[in-house]
Protein backbone atom coordinates (compact mmCIF):
# COMPACT_ATOMS: atom_id res chain seq x y z
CA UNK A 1 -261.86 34.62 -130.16
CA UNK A 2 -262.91 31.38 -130.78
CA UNK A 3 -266.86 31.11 -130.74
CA UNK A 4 -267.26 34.51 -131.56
CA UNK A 5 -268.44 35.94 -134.63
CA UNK A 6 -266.33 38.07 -136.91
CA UNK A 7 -269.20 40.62 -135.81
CA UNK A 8 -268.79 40.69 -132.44
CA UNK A 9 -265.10 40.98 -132.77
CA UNK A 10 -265.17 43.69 -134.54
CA UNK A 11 -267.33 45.56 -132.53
CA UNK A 12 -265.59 44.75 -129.45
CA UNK A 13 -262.64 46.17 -130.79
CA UNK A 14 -264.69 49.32 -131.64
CA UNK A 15 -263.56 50.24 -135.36
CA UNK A 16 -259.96 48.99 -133.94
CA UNK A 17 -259.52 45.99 -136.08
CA UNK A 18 -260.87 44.38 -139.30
CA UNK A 19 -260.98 41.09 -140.09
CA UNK A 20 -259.44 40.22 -143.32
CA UNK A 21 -259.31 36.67 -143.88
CA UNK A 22 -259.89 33.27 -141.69
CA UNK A 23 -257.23 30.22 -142.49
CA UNK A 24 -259.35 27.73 -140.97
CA UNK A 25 -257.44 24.07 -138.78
CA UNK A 26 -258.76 22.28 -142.27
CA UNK A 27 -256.63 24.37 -144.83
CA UNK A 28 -259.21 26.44 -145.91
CA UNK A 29 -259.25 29.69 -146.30
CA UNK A 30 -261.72 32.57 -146.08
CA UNK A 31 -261.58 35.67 -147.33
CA UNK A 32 -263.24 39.20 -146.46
CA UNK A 33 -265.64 36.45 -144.02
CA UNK A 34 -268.93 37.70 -143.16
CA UNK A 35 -269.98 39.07 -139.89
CA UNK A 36 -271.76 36.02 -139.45
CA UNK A 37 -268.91 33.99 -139.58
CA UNK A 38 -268.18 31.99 -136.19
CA UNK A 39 -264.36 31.63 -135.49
CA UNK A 40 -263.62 28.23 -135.04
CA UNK A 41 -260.95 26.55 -132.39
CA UNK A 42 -257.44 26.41 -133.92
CA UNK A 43 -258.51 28.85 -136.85
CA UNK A 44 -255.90 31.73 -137.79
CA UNK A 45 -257.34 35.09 -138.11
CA UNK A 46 -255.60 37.82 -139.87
CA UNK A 47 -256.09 41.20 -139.11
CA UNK A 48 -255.84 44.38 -140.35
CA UNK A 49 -255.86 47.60 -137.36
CA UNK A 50 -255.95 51.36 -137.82
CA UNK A 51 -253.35 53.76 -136.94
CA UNK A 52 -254.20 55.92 -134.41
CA UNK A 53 -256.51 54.04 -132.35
CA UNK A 54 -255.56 52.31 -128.95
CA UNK A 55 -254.86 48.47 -129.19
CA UNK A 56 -257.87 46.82 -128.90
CA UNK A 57 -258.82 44.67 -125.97
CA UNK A 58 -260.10 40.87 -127.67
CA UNK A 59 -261.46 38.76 -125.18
C-alpha cells in the first residue's frame, strides 16, 4: 500500500475496506485520514472491513 492514497485503496477494495486511522514510522498518528492522504513506507494502517463482502484484493 505504500505510495498509494487512502483513496485509491479504498476504491480498489471496492466498498471492502475503510481506512480508519494511519500510525505513521514517526509515532504519529492519524485519524479518519483523508483520501488524499499518501501511505508512507513502514506506516501501520488500520482497517475496518464489512461483513459480507469478499476479502479484498490490496495490491
Amino acid at each position: 500500500m505504500a505510495g498509494s492514497s487512502i483513496g485509491k485503496v479504498e476504491q480498489e477494495a471496492a466498498g471492502g475496506l475503510f481506512v480508519i486511522a494511519i500510525n505513521r514510522k514517526n509515532g504519529e498518528t492519524l485519524t479518519r485520514p483523508s483520501p488524499a492522504t499518501v501511505i508512507e513506507p513502514g506506516d501501520g494502517v488500520v482497517v475496518i472491513t464489512r461483513s459480507g463482502r469478499s476479502t479484498p484484493k490490496i495490491s
